[in-house]
Protein backbone atom coordinates (compact mmCIF):
# COMPACT_ATOMS: atom_id res chain seq x y z
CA UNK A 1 0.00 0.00 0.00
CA UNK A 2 1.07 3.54 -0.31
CA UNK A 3 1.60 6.11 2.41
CA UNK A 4 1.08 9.69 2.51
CA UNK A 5 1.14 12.37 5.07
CA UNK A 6 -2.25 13.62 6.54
CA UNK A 7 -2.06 17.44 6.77
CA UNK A 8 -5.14 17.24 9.79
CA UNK A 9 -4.14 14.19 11.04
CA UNK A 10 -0.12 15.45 11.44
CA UNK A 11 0.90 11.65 10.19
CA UNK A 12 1.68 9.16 7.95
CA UNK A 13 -1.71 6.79 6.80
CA UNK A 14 -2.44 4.58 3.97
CA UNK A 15 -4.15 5.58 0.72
CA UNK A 16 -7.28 5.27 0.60
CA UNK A 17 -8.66 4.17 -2.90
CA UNK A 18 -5.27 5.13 -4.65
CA UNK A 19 -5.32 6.41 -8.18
CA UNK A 20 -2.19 7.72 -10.74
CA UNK A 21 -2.43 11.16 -11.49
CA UNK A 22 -0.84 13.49 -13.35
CA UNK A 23 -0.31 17.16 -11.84
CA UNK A 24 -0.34 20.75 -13.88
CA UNK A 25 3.20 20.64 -14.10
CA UNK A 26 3.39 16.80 -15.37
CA UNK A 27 4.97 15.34 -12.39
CA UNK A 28 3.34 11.72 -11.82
CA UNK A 29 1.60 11.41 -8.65
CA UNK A 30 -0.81 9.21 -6.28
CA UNK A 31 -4.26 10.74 -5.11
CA UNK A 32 -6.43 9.33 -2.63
CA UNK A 33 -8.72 9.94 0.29
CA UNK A 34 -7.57 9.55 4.35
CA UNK A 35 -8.82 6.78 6.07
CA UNK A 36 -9.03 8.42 9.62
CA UNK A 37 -10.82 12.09 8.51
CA UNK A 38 -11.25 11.55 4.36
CA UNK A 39 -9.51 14.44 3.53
CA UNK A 40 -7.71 14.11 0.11
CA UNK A 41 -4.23 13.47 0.45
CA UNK A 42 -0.95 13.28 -2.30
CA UNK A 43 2.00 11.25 -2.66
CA UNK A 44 4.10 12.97 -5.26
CA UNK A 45 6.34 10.85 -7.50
CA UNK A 46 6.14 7.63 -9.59
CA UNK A 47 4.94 4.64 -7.36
């Protein structure tokens, strides 16, 4: 699974429903929801 920091939560947690993204400047990156609040978090870079 793939980990990303939780700005409320102030930790790591596991992606929710992951999905590959692309951002404006066309950096690859993972998108997904927090488990613990379901706010949307990011974890930039190729996974």
């Amino acid at each position: 699974m793939v980990q990303a920091f939780c700005v409320k939560d102030k930790k790591k947690v596991e992606i929710k429903d992951p999905q590959q993204v692309k951002l404006k400047n066309g950096r690859p990156a993972v998108k997904g929801t927090c488990p613990i609040c379901g706010t949307t978090v990011y974890k930039i870079g190729k996974m």
